[in-house]
C-alpha atoms as a PDB file:
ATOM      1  CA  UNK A   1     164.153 -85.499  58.867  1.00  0.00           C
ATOM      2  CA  UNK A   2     166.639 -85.699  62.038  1.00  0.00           C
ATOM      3  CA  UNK A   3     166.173 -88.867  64.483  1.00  0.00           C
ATOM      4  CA  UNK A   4     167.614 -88.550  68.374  1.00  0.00           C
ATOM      5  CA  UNK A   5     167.973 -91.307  70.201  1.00  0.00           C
ATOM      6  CA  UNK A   6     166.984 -90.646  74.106  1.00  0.00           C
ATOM      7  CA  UNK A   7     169.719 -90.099  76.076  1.00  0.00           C
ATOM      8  CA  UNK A   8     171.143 -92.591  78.365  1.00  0.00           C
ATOM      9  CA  UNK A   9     168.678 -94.464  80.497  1.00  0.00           C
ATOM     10  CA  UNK A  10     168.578 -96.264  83.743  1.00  0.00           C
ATOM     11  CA  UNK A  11     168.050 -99.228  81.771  1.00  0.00           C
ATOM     12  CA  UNK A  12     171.387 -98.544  79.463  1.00  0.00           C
ATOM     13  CA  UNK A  13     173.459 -98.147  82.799  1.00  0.00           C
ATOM     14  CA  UNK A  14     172.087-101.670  84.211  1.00  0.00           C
ATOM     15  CA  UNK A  15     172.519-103.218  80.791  1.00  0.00           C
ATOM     16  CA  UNK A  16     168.737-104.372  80.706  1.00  0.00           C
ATOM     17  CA  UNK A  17     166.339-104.401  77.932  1.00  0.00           C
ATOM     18  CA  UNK A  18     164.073-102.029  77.771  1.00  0.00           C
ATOM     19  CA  UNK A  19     160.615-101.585  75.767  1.00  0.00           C
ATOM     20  CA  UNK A  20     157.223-100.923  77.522  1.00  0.00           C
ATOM     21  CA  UNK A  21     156.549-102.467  80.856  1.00  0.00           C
ATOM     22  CA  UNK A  22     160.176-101.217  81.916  1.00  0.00           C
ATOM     23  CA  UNK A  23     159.969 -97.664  81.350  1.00  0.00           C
ATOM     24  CA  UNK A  24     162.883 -96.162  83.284  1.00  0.00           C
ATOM     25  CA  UNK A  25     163.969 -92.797  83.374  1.00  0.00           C
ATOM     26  CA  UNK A  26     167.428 -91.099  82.571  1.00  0.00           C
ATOM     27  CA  UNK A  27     170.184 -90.923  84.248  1.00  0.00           C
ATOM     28  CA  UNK A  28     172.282 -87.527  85.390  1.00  0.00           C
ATOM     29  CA  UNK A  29     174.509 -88.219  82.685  1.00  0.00           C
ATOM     30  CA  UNK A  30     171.547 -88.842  79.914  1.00  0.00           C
ATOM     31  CA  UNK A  31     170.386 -85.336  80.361  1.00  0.00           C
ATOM     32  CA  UNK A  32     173.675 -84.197  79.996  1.00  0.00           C
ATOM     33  CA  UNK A  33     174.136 -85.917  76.689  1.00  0.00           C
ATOM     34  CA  UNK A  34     170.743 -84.304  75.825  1.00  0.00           C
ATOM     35  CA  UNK A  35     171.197 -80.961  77.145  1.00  0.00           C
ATOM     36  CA  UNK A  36     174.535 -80.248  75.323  1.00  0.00           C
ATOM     37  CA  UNK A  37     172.977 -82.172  71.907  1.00  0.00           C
ATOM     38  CA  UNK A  38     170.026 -79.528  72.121  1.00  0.00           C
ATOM     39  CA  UNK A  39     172.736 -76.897  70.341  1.00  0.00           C
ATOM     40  CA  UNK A  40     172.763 -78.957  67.161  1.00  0.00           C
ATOM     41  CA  UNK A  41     169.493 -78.035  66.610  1.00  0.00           C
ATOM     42  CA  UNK A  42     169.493 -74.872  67.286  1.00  0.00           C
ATOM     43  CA  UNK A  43     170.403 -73.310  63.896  1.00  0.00           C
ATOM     44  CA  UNK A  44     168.060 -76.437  61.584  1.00  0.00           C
ATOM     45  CA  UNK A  45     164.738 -74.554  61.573  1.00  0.00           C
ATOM     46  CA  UNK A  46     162.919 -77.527  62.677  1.00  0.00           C
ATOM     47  CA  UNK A  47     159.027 -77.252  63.237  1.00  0.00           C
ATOM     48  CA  UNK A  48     157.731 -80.138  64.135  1.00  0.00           C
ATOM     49  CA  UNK A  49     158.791 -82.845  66.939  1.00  0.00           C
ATOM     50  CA  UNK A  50     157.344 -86.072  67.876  1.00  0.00           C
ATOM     51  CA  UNK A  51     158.046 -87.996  70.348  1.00  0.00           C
ATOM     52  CA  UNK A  52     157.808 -91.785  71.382  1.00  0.00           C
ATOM     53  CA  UNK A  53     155.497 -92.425  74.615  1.00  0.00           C
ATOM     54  CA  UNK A  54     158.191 -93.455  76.772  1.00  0.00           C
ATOM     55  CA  UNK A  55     159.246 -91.793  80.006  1.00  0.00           C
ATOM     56  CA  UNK A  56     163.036 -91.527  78.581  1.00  0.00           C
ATOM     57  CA  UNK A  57     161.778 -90.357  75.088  1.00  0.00           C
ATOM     58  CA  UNK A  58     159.554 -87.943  76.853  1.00  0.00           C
ATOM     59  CA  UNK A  59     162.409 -86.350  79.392  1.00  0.00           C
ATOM     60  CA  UNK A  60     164.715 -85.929  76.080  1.00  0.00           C
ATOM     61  CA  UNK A  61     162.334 -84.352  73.970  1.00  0.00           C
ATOM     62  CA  UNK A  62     161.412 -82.130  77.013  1.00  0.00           C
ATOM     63  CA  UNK A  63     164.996 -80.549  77.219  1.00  0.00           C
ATOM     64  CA  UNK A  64     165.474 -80.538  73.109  1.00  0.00           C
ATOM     65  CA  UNK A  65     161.646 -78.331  72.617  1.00  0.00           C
ATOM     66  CA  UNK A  66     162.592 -76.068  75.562  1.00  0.00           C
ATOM     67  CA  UNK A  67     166.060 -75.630  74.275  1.00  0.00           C
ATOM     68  CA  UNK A  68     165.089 -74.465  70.643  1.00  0.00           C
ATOM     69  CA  UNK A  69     161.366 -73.658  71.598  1.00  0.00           C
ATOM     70  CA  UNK A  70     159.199 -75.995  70.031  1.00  0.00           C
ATOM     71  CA  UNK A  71     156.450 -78.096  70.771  1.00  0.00           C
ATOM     72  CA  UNK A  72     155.969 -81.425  70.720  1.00  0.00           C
ATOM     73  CA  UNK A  73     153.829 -84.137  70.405  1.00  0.00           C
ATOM     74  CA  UNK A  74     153.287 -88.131  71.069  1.00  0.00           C
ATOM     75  CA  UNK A  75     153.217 -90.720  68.245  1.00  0.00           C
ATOM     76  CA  UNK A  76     152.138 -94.461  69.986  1.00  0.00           C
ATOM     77  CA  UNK A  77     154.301 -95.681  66.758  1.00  0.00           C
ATOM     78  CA  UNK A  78     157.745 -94.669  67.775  1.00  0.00           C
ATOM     79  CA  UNK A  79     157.674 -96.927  70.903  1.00  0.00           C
ATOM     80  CA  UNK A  80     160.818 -99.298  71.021  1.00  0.00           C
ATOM     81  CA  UNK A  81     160.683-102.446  69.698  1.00  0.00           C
ATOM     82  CA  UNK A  82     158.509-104.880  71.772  1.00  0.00           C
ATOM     83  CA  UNK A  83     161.632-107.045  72.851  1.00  0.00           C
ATOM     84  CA  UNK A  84     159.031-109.756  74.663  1.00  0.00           C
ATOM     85  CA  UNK A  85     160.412-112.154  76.740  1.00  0.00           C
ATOM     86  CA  UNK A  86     163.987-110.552  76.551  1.00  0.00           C
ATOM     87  CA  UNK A  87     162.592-107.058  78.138  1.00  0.00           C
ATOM     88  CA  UNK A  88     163.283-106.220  82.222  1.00  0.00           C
ATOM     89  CA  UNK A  89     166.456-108.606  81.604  1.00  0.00           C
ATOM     90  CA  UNK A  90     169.534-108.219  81.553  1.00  0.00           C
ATOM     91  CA  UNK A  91     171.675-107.983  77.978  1.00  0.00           C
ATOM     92  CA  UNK A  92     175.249-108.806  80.043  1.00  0.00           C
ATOM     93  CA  UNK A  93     174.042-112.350  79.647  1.00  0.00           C
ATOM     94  CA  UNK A  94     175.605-113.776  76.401  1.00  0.00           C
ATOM     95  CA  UNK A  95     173.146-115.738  74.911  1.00  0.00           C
ATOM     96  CA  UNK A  96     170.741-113.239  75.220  1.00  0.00           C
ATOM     97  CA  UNK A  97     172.568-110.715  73.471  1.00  0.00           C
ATOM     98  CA  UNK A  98     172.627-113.332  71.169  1.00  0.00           C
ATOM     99  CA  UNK A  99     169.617-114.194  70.488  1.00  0.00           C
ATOM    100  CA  UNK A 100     168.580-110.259  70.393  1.00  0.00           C
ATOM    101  CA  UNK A 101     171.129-109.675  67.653  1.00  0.00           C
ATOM    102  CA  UNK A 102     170.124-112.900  66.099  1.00  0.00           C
ATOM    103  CA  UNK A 103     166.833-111.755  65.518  1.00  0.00           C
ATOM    104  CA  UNK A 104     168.187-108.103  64.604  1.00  0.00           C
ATOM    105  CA  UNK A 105     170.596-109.326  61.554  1.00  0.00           C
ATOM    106  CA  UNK A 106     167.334-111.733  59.965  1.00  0.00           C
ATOM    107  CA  UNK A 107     165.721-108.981  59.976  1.00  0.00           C
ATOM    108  CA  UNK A 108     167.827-107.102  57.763  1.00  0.00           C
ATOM    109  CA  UNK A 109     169.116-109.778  55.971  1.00  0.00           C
ATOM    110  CA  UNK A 110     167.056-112.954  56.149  1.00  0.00           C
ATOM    111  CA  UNK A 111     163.798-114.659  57.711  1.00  0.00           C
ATOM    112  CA  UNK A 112     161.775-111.331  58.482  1.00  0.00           C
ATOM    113  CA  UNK A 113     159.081-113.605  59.905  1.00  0.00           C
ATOM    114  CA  UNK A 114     161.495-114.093  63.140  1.00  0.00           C
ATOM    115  CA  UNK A 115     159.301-113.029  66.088  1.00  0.00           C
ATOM    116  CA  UNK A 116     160.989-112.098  69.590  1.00  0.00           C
ATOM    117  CA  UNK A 117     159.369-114.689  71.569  1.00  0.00           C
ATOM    118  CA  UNK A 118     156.082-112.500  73.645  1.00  0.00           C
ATOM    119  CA  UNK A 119     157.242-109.455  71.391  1.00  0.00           C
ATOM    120  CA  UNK A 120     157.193-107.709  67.766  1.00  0.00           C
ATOM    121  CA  UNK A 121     157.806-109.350  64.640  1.00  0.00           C
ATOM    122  CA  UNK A 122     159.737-107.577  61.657  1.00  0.00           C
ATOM    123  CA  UNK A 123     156.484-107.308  60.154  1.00  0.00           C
ATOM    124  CA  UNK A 124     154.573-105.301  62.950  1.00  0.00           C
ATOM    125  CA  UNK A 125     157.645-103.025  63.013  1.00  0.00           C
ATOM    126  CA  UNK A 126     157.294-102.557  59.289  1.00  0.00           C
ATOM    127  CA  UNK A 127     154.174-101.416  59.790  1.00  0.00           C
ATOM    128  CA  UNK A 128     154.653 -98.711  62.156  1.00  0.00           C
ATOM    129  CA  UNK A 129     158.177 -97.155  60.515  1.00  0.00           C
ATOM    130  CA  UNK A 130     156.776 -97.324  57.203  1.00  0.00           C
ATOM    131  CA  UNK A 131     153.833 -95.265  58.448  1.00  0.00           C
ATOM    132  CA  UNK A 132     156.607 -92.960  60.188  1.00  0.00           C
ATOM    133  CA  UNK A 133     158.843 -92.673  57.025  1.00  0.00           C
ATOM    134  CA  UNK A 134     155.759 -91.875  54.516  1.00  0.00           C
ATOM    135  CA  UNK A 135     154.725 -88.799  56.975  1.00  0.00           C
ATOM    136  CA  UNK A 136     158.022 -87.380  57.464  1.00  0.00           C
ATOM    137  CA  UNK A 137     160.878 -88.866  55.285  1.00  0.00           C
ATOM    138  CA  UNK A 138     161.485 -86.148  53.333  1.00  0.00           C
ATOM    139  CA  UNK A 139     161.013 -83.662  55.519  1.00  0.00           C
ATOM    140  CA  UNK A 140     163.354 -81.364  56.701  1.00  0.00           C
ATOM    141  CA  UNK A 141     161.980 -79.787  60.058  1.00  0.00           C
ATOM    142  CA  UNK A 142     161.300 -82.549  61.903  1.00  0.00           C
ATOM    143  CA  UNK A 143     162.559 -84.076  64.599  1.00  0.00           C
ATOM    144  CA  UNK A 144     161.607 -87.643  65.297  1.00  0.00           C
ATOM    145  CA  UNK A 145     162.878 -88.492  69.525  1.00  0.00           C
ATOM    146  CA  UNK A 146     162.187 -92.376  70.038  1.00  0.00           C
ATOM    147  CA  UNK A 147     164.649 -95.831  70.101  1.00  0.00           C
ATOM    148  CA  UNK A 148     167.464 -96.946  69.362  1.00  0.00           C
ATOM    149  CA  UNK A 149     166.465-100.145  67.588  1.00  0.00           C
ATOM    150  CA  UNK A 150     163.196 -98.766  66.024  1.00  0.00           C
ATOM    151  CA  UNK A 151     165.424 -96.291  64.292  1.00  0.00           C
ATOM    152  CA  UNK A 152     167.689 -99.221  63.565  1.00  0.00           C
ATOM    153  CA  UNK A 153     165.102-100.874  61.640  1.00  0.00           C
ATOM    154  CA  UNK A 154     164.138 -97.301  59.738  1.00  0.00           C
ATOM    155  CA  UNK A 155     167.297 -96.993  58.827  1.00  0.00           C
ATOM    156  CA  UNK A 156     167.705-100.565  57.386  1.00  0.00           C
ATOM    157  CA  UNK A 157     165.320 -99.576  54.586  1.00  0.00           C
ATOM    158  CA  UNK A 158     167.639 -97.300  53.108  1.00  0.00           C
ATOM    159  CA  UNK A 159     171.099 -98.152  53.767  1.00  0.00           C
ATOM    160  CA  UNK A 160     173.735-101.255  53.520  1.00  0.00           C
ATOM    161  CA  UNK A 161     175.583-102.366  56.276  1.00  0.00           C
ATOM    162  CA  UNK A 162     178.311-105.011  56.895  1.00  0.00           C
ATOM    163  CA  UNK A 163     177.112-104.986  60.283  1.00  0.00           C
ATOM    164  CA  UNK A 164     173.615-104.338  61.907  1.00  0.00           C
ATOM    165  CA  UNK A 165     175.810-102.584  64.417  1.00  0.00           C
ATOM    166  CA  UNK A 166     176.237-100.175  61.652  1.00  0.00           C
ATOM    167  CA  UNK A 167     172.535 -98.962  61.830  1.00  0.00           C
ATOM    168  CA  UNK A 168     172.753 -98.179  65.828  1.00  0.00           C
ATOM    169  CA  UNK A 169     173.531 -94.830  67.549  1.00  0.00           C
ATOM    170  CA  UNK A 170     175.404 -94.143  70.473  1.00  0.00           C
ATOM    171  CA  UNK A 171     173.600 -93.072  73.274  1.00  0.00           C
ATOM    172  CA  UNK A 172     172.020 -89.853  73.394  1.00  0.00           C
ATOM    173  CA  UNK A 173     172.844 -89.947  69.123  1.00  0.00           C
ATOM    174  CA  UNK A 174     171.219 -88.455  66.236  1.00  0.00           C
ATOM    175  CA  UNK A 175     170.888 -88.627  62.586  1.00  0.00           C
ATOM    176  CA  UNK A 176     169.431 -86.940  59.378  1.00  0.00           C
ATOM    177  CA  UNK A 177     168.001 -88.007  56.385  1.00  0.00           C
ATOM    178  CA  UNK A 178     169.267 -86.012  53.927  1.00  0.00           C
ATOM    179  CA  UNK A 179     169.657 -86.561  49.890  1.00  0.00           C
ATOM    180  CA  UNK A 180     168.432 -89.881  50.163  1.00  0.00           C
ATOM    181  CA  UNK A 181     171.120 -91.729  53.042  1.00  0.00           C
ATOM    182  CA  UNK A 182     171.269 -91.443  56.379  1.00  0.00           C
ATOM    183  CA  UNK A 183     173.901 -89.654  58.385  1.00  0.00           C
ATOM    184  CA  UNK A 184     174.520 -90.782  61.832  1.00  0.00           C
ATOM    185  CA  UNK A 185     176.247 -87.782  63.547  1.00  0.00           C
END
């Protein structure tokens, strides 16, 4: 299975959390990312893609099917993490960066009841990756386009990290799951 992170978003550029009600697009340089990432699949037979709901999801997974001429399709499930009262703010403030990584590195390592305050706890994103990994895992020709820290949290099933920043992709980044790890490209 490959995951791709959308490419940069207005949201990334302005440093603000992003989930559902703040849906923004990408920018110029997002589509770049995604238009020149489109290559890498090119040559890994991949036959299914699905797609998170959200506009920036959508507008990467737009260029990536038309570029290696596939179809896709929407799965509710790969929505970003509901981020609550954090979301439409900015992250450039310090103790909310804080508090979002707080949450982030209990979930990995410690109280997985931790809720974002209005948002998702660990346990109702649990839910929806483990749904995700059992259909797809181990499969080789899909393409999963959704969120940075959904895919975070997938990946936190199956590898160990010094750092939760470890289990994040750049923007506009992918990764595969192949042999049993994770490789972020």
């Amino acid at each position: 299975m490959f995951i791709q992170r959308h490419g940069e978003s207005i949201a990334n550029e302005k440093k603000i959390f992003s989930c559902k009600k703040y849906d923004p697009e990408l920018t110029e340089n997002g589509i770049k990312q995604i238009e020149f990432l489109s290559e890498f699949y090119a040559d890994k037979k991949i036959k299914k893609i699905v797609s998170s709901p959200s506009l920036r999801a959508i507008q990467t997974v737009k260029i990536i099917s038309e570029a290696i001429a596939v179809d896709y399709e929407i799965d509710n499930d790969l929505i970003e993490v509901d981020l609550g009262d954090l979301e439409g703010k900015t992250y450039e403030v310090s103790h909310r960066l804080k508090i979002f990584h707080g949450i982030i590195e209990n979930w990995v390592w410690g109280d997985k009841q931790l809720k974002f305050v209005g948002g998702e706890s660990y346990k109702d994103v649990e839910a929806r990756v483990s749904r995700i990994r059992e259909e797809y895992l181990n499969r080789d020709d899909v393409l999963l386009v959704a969120h940075n820290t959904l895919f975070a949290i997938m990946m936190s099933f199956d590898r160990t990290v010094d750092s939760t920043s470890d289990l994040f992709m750049r923007r506009g980044g992918n990764a595969e799951y192949k042999n049993g790890e994770w490789i972020i490209y």
